[in-house]
PDB file of N, CA and C in Angstrom:
ATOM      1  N   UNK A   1       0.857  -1.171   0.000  1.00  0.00           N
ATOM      2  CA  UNK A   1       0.000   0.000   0.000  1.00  0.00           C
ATOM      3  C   UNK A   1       0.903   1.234   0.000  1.00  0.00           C
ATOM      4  N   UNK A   2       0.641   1.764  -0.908  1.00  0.00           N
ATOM      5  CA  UNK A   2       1.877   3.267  -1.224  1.00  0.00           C
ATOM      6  C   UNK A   2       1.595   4.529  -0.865  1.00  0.00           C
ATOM      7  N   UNK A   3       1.993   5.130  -0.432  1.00  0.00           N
ATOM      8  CA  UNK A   3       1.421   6.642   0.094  1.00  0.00           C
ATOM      9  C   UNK A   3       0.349   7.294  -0.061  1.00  0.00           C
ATOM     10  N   UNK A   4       0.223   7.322  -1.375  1.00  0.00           N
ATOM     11  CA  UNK A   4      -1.118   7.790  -1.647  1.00  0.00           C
ATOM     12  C   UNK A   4      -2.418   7.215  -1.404  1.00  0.00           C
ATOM     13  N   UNK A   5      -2.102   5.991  -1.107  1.00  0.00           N
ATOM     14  CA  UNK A   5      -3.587   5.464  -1.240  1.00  0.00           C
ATOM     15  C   UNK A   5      -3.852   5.998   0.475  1.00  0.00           C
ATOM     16  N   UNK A   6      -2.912   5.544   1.193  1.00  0.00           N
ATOM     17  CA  UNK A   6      -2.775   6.106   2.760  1.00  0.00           C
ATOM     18  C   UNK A   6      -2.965   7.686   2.899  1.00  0.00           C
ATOM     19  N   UNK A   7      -2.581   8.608   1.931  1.00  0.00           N
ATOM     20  CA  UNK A   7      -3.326  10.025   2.375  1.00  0.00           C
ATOM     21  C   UNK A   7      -4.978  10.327   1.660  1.00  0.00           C
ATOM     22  N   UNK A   8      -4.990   9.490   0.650  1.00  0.00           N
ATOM     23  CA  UNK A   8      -6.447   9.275  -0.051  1.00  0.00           C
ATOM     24  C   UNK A   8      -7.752   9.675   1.233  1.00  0.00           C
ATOM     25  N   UNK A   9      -7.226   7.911   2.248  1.00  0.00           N
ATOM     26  CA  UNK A   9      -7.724   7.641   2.926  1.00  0.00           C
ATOM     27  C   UNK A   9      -7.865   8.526   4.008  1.00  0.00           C
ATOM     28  N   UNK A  10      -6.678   9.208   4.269  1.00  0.00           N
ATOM     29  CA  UNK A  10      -6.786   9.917   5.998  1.00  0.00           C
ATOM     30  C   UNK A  10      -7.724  11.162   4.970  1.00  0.00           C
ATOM     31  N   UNK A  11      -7.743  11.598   3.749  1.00  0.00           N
ATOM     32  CA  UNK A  11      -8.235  12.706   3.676  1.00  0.00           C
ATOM     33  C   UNK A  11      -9.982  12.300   3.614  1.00  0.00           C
ATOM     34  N   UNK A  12     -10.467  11.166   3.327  1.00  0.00           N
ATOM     35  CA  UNK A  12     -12.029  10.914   3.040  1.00  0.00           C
ATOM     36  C   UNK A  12     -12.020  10.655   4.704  1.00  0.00           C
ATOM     37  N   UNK A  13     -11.456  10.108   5.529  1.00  0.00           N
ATOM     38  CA  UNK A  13     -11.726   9.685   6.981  1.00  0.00           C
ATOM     39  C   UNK A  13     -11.660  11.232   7.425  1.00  0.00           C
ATOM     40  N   UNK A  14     -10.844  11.989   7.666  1.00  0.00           N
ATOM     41  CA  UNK A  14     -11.176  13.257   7.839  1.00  0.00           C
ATOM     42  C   UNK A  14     -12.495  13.979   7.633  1.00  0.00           C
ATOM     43  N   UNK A  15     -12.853  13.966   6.439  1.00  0.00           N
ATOM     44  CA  UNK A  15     -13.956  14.750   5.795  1.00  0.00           C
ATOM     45  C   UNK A  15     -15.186  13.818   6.469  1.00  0.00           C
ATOM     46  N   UNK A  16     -15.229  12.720   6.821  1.00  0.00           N
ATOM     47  CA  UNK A  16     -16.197  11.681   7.346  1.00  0.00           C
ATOM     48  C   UNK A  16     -16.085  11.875   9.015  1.00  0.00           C
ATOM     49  N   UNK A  17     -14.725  12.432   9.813  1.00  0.00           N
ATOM     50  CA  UNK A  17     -15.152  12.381  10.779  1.00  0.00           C
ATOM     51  C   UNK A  17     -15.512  14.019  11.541  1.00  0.00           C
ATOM     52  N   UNK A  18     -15.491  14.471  10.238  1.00  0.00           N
ATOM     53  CA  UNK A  18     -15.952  16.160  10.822  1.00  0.00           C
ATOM     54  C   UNK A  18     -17.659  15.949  10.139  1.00  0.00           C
ATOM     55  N   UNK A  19     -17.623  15.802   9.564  1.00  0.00           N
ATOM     56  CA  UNK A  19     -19.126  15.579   9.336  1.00  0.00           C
ATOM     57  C   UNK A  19     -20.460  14.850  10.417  1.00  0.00           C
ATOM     58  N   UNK A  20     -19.578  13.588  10.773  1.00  0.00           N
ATOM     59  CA  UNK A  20     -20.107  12.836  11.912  1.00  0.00           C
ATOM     60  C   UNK A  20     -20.377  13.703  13.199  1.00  0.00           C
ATOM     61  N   UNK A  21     -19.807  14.077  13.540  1.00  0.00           N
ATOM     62  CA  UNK A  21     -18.948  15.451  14.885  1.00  0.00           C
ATOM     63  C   UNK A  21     -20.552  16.460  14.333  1.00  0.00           C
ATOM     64  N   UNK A  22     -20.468  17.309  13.154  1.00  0.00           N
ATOM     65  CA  UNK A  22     -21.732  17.966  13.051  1.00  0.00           C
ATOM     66  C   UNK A  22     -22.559  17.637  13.284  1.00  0.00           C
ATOM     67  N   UNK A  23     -23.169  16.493  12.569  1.00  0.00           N
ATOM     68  CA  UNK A  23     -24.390  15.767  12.750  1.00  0.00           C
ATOM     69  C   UNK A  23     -24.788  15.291  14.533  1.00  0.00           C
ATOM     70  N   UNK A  24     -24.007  14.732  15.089  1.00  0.00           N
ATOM     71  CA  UNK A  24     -24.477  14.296  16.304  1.00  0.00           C
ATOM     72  C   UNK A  24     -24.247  14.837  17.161  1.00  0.00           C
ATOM     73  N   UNK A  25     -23.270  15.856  17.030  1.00  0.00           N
ATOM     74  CA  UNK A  25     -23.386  17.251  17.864  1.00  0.00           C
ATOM     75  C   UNK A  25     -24.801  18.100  17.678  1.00  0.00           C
ATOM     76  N   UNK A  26     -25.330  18.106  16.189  1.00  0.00           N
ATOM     77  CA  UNK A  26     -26.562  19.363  16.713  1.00  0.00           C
ATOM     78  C   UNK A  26     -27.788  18.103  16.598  1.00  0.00           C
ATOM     79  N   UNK A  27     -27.619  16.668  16.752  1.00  0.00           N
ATOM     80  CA  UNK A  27     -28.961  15.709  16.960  1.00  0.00           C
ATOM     81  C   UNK A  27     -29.101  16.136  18.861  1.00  0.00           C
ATOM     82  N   UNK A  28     -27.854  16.198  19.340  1.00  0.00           N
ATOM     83  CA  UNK A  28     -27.585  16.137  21.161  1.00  0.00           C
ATOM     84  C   UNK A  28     -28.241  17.257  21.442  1.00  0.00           C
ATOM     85  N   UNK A  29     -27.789  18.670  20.479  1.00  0.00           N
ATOM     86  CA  UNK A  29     -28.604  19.446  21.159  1.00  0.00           C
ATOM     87  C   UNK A  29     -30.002  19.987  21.115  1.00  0.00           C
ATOM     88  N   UNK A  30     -30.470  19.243  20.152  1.00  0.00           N
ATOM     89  CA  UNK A  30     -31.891  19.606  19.728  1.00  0.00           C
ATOM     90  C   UNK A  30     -32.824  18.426  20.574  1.00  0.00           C
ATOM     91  N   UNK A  31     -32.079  16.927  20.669  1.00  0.00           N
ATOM     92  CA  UNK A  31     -32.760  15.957  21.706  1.00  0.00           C
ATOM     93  C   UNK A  31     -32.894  17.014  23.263  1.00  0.00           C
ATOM     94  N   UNK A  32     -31.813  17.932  23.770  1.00  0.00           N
ATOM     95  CA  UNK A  32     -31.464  18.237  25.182  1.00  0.00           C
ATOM     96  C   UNK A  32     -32.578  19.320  25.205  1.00  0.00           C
ATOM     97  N   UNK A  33     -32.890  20.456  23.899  1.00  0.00           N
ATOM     98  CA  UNK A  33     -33.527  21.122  24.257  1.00  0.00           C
ATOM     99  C   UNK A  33     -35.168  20.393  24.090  1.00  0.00           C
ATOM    100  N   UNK A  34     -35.498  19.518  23.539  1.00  0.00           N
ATOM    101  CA  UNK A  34     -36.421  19.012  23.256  1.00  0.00           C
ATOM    102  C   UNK A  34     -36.910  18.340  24.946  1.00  0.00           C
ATOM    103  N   UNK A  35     -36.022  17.526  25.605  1.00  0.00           N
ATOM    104  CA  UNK A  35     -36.192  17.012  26.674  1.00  0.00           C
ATOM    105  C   UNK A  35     -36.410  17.856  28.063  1.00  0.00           C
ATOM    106  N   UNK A  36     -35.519  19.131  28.081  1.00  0.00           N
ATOM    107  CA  UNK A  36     -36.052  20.260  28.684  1.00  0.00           C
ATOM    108  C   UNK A  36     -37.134  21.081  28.906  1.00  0.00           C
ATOM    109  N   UNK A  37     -37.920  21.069  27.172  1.00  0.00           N
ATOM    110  CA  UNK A  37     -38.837  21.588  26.884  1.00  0.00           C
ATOM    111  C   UNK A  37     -38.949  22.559  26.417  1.00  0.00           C
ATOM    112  N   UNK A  38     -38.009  23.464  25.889  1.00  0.00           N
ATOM    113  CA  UNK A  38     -37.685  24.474  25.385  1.00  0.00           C
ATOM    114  C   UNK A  38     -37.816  24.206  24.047  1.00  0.00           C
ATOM    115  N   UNK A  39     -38.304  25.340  23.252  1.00  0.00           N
ATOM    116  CA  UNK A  39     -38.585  25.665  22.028  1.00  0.00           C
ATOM    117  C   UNK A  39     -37.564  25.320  20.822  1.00  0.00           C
ATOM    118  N   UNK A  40     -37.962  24.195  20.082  1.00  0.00           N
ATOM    119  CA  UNK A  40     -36.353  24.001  19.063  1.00  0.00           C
ATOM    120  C   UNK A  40     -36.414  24.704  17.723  1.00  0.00           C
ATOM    121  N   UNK A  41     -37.319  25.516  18.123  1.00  0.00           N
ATOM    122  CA  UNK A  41     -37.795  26.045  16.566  1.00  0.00           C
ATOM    123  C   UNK A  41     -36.556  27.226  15.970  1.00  0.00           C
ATOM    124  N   UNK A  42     -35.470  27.412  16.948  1.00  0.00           N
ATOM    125  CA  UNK A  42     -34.245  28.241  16.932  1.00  0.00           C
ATOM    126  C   UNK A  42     -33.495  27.265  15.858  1.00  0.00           C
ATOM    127  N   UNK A  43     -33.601  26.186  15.766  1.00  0.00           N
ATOM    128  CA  UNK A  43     -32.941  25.856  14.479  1.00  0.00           C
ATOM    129  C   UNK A  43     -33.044  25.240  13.322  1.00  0.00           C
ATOM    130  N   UNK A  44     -34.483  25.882  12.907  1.00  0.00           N
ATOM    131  CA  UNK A  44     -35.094  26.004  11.777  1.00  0.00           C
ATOM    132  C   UNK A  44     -34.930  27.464  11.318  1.00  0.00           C
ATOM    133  N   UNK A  45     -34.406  27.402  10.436  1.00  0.00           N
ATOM    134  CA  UNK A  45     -33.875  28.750   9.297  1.00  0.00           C
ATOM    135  C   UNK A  45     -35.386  29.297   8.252  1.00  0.00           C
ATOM    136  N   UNK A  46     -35.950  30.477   8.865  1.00  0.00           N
ATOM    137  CA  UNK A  46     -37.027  31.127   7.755  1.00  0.00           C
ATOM    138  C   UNK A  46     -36.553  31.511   7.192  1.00  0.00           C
ATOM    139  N   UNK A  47     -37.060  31.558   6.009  1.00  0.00           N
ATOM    140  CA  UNK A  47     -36.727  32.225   4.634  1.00  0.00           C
ATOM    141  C   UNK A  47     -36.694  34.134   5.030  1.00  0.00           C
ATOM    142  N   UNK A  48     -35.566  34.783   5.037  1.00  0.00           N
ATOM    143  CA  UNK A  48     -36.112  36.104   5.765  1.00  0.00           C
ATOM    144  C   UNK A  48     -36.524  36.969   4.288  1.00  0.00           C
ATOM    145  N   UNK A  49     -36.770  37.942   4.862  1.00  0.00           N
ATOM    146  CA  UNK A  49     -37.639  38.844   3.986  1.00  0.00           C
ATOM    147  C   UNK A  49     -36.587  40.075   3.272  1.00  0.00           C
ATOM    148  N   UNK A  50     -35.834  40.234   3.602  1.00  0.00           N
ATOM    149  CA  UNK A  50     -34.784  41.350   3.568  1.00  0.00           C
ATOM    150  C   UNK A  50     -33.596  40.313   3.040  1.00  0.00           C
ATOM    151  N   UNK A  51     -33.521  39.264   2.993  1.00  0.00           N
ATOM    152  CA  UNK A  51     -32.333  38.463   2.791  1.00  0.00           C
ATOM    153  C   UNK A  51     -32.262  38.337   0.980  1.00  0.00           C
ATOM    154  N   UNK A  52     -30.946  38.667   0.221  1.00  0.00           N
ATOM    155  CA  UNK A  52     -30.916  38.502  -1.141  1.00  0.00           C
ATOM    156  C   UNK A  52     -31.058  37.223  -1.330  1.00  0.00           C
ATOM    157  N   UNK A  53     -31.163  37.033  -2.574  1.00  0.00           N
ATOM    158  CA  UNK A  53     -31.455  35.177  -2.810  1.00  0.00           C
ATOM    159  C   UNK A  53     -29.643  34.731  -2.948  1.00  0.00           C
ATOM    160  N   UNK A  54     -29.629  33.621  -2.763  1.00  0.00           N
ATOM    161  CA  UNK A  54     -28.701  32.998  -2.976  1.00  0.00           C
ATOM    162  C   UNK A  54     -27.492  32.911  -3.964  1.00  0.00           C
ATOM    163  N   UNK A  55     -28.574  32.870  -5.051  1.00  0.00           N
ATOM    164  CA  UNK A  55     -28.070  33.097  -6.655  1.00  0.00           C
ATOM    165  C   UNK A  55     -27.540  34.546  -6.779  1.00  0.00           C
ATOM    166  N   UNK A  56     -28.049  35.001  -6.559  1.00  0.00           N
ATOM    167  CA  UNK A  56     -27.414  36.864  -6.591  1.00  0.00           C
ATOM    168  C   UNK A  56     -26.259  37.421  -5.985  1.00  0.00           C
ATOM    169  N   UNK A  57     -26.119  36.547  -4.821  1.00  0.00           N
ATOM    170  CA  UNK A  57     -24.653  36.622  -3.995  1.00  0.00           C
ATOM    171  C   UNK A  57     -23.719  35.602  -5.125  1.00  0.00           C
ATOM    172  N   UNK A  58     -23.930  34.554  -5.162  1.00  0.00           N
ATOM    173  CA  UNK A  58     -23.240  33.903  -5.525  1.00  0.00           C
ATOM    174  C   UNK A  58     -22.359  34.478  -7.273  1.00  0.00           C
ATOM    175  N   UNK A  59     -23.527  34.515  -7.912  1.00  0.00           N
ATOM    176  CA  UNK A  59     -23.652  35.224  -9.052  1.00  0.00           C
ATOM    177  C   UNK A  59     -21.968  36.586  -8.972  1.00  0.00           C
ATOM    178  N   UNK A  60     -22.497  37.610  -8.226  1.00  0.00           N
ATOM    179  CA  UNK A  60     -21.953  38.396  -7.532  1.00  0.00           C
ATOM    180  C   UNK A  60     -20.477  38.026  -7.428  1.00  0.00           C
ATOM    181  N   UNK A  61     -20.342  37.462  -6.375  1.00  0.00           N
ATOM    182  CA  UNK A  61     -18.701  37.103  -6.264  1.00  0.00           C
ATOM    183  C   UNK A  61     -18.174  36.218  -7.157  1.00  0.00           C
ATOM    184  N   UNK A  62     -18.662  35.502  -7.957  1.00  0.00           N
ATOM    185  CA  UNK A  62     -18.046  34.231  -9.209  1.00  0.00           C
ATOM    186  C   UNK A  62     -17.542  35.771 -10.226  1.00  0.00           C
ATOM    187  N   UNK A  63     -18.744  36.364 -10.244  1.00  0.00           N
ATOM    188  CA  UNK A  63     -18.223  37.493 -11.737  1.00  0.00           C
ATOM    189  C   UNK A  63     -17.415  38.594 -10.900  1.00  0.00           C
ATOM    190  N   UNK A  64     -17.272  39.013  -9.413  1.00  0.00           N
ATOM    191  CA  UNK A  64     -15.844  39.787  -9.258  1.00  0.00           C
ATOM    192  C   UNK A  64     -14.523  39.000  -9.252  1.00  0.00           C
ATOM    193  N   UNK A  65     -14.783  38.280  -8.993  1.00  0.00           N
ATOM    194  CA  UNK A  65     -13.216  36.737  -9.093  1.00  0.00           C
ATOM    195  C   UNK A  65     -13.244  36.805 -10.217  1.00  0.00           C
ATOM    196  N   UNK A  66     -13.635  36.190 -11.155  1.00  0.00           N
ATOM    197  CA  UNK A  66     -13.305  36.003 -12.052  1.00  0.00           C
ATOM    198  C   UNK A  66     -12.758  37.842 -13.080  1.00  0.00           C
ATOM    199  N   UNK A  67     -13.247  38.746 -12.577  1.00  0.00           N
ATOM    200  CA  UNK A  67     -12.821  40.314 -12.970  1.00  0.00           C
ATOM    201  C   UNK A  67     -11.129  40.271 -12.432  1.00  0.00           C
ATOM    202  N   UNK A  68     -11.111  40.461 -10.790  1.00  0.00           N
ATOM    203  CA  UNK A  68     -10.344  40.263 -10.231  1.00  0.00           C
ATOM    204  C   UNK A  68      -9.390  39.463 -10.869  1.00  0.00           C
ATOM    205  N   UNK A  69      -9.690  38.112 -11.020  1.00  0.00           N
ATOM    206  CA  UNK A  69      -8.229  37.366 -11.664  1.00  0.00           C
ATOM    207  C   UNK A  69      -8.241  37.711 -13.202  1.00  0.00           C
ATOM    208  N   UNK A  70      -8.358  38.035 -14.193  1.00  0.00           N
ATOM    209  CA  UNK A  70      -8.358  38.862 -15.257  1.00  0.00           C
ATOM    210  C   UNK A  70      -7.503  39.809 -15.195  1.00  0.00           C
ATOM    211  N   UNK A  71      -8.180  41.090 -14.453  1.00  0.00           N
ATOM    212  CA  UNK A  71      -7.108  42.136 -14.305  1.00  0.00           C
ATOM    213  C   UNK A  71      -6.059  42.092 -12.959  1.00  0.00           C
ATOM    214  N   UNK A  72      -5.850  41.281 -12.405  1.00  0.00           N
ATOM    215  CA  UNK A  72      -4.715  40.794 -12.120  1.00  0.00           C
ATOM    216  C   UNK A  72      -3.673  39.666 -13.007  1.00  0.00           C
ATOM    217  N   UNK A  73      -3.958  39.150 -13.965  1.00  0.00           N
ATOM    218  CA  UNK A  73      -3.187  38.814 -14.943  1.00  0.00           C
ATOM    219  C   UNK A  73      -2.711  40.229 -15.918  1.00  0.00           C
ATOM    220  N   UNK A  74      -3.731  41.226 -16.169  1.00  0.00           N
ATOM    221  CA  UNK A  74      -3.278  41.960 -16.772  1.00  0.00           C
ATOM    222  C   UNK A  74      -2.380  43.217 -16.270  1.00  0.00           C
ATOM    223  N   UNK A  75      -2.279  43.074 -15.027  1.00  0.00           N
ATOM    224  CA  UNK A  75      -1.304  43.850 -13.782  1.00  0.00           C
ATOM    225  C   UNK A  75      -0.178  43.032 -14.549  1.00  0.00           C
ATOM    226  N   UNK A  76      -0.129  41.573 -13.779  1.00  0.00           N
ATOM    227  CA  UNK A  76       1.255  40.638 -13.681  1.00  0.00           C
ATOM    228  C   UNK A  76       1.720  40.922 -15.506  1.00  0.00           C
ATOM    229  N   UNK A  77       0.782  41.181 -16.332  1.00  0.00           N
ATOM    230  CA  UNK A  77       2.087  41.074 -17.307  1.00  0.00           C
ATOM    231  C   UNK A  77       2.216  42.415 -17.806  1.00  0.00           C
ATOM    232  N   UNK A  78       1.379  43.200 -17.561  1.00  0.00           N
ATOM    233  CA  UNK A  78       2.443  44.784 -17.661  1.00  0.00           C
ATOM    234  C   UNK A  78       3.190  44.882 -16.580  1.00  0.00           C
ATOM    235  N   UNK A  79       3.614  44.552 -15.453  1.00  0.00           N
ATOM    236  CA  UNK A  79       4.787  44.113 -14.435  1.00  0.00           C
ATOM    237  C   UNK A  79       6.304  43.373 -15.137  1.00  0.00           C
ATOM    238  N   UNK A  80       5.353  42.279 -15.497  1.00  0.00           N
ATOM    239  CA  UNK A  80       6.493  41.898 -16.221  1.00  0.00           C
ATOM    240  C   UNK A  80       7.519  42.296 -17.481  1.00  0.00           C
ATOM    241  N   UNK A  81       6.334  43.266 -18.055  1.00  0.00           N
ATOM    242  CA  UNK A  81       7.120  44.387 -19.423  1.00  0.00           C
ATOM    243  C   UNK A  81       7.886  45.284 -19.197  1.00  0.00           C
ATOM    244  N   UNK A  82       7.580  45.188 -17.479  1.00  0.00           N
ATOM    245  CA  UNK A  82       8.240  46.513 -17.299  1.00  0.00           C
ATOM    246  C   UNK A  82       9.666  46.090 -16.665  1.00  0.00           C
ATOM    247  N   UNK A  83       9.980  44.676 -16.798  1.00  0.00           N
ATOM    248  CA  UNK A  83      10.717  43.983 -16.296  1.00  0.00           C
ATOM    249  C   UNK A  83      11.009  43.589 -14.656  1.00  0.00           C
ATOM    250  N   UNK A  84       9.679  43.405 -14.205  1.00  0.00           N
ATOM    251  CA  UNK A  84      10.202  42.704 -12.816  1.00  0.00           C
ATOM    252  C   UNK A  84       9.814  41.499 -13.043  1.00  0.00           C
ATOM    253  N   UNK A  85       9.943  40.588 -11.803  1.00  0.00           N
ATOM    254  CA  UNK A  85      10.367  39.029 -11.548  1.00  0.00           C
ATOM    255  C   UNK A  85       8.568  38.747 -12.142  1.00  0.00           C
ATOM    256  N   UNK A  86       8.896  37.395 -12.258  1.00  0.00           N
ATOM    257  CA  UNK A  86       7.360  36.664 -12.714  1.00  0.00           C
ATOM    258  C   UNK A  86       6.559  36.373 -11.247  1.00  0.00           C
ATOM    259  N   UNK A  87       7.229  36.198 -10.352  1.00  0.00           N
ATOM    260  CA  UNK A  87       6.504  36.062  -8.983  1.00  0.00           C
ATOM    261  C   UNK A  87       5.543  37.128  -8.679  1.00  0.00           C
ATOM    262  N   UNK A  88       5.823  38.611  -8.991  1.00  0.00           N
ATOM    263  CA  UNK A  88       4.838  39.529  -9.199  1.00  0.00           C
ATOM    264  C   UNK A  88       3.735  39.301 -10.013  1.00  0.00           C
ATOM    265  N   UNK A  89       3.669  38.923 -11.016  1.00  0.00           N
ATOM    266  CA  UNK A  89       2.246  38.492 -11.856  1.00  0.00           C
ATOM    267  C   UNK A  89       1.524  37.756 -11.219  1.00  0.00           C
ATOM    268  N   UNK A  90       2.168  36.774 -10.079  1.00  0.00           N
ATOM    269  CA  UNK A  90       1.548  35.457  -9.409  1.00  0.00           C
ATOM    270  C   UNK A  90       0.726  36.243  -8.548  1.00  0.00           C
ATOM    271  N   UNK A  91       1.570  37.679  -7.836  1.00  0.00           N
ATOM    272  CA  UNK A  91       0.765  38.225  -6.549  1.00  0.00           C
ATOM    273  C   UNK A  91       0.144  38.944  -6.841  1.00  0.00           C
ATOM    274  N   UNK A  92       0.016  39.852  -8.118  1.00  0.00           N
ATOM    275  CA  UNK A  92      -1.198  40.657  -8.171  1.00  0.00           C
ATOM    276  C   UNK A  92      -2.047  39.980  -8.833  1.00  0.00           C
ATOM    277  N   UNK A  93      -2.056  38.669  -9.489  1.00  0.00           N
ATOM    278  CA  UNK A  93      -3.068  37.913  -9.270  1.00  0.00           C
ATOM    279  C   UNK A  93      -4.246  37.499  -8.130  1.00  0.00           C
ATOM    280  N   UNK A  94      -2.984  37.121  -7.079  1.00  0.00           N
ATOM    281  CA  UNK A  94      -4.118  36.869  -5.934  1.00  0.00           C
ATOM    282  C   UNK A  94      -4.518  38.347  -5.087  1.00  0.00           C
ATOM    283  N   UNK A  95      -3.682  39.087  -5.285  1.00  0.00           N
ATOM    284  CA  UNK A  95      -4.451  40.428  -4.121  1.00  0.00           C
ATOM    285  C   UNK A  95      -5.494  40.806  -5.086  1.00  0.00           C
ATOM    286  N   UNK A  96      -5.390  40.906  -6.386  1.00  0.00           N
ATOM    287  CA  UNK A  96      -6.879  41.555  -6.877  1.00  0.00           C
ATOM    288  C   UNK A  96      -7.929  40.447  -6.613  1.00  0.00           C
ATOM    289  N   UNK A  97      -7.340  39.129  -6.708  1.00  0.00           N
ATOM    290  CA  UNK A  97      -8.270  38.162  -6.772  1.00  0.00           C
ATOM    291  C   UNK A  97      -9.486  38.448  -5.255  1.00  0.00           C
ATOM    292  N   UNK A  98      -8.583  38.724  -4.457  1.00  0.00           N
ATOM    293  CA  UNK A  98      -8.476  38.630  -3.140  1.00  0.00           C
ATOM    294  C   UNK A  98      -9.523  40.093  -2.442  1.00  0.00           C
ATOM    295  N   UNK A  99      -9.200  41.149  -3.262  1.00  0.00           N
ATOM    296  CA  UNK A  99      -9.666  42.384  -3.348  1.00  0.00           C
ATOM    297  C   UNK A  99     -10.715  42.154  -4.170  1.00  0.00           C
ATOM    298  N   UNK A 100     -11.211  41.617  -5.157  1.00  0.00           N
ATOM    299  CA  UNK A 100     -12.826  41.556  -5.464  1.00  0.00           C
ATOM    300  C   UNK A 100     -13.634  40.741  -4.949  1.00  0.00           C
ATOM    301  N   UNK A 101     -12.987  40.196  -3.883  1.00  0.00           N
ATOM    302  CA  UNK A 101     -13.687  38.986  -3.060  1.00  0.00           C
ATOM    303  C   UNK A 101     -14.225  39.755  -1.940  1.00  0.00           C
ATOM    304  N   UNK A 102     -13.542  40.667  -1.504  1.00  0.00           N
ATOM    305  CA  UNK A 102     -13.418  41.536  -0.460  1.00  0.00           C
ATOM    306  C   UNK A 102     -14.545  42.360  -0.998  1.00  0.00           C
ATOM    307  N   UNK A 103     -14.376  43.123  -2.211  1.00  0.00           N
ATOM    308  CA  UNK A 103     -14.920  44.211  -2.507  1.00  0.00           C
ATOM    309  C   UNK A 103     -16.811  43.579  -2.581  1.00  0.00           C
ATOM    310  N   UNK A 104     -17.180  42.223  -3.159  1.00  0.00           N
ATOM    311  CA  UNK A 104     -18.274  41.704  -3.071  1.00  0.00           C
ATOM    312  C   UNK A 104     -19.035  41.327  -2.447  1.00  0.00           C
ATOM    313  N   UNK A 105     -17.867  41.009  -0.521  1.00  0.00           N
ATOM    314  CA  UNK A 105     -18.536  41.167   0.486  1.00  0.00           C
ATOM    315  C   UNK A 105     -19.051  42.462   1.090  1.00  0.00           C
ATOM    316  N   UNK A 106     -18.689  43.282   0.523  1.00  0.00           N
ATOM    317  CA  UNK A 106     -19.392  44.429   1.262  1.00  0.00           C
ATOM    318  C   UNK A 106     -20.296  45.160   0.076  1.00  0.00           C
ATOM    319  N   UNK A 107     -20.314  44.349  -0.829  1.00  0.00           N
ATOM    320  CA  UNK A 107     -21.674  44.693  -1.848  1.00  0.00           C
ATOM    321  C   UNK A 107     -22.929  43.376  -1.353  1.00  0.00           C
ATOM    322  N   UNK A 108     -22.597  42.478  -1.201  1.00  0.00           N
ATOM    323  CA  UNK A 108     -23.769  41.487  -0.332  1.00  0.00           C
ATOM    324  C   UNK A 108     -24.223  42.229   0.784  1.00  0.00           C
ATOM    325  N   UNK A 109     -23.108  42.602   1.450  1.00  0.00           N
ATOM    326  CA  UNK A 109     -23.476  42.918   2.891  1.00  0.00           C
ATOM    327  C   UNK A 109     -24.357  44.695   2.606  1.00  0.00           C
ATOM    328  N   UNK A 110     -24.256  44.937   1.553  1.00  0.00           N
ATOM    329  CA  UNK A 110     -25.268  46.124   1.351  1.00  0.00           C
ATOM    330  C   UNK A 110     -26.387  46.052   0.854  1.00  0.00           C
ATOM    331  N   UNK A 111     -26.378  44.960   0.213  1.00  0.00           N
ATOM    332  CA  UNK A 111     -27.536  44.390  -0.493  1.00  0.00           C
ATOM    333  C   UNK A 111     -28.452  43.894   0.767  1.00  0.00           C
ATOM    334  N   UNK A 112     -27.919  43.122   1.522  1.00  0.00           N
ATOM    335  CA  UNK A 112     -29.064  42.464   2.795  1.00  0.00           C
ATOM    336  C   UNK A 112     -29.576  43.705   3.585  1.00  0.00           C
ATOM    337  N   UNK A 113     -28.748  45.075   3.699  1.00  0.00           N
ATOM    338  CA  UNK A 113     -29.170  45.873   4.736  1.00  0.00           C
ATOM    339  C   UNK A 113     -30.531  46.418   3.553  1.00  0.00           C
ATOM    340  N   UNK A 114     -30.479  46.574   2.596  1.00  0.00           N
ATOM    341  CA  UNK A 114     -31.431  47.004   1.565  1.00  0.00           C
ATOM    342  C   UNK A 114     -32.501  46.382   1.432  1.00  0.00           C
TER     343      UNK A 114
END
C-alpha cells in the first residue's frame, strides 16, 4: 500500500469524521432542548424577507473573481514588461483576486441591509 492510497484515505476519513462530529453534535442538542422543553424552533432557518437570494450573492462574487483574476493577470504582465520578476504576476493575481472577493462582500453585505 503506497502513500497515496494512505493520504487518499486519511483525507475521506477526515472529511467523514468532521461531518459525523456535526451531525451528532446538533442531533444532542436539539434531543437536550427538546427534553427540557424548550422551544427548538431556533434551528429552523425562515426564509427572511430582507435576505438577497442565494443566486445573486453567488452570481456576484463568481463574476468579481473572475474580474479580479483577469485584471490581475493583466497587472502581472504589464509588471512583467516593465521587467520585474514573474513572482509579481503570481501576486497581483491573488491580491486583486483577493480584493474583489473583499470588494463583493461588502456589496452582499449592502444588499441584505437594503
Amino acid at each position: 500500500m503506497g502513500p497515496e492510497v494512505l493520504i487518499v484515505a486519511l483525507i475521506f476519513a477526515s472529511i467523514f469524521g468532521v461531518f459525523y462530529l456535526f451531525f451528532s453534535t446538533r442531533n444532542k442538542e436539539r434531543l437536550a432542548l427538546i427534553e427540557k422543553g424548550l422551544d427548538a424552533g431556533i434551528f429552523v432557518k425562515g426564509k427572511q424577507d430582507k435576505a438577497a437570494p442565494i443566486w445573486k450573492i453567488l452570481t456576484l462574487n463568481f463574476s468579481l473573481l473572475i474580474i479580479g483574476i483577469g485584471l490581475g493577470i493583466l497587472l502581472g504582465n504589464i509588471f512583467i514588461n516593465m521587467g520585474l520578476d514573474e513572482a509579481v504576476a503570481v501576486g497581483t493575481t491573488f491580491i486583486t483576486a483577493g480584493t474583489a472577493l473583499l470588494i463583493g462582500f461588502f456589496m452582499v453585505k449592502k444588499m441584505d441591509k437594503e
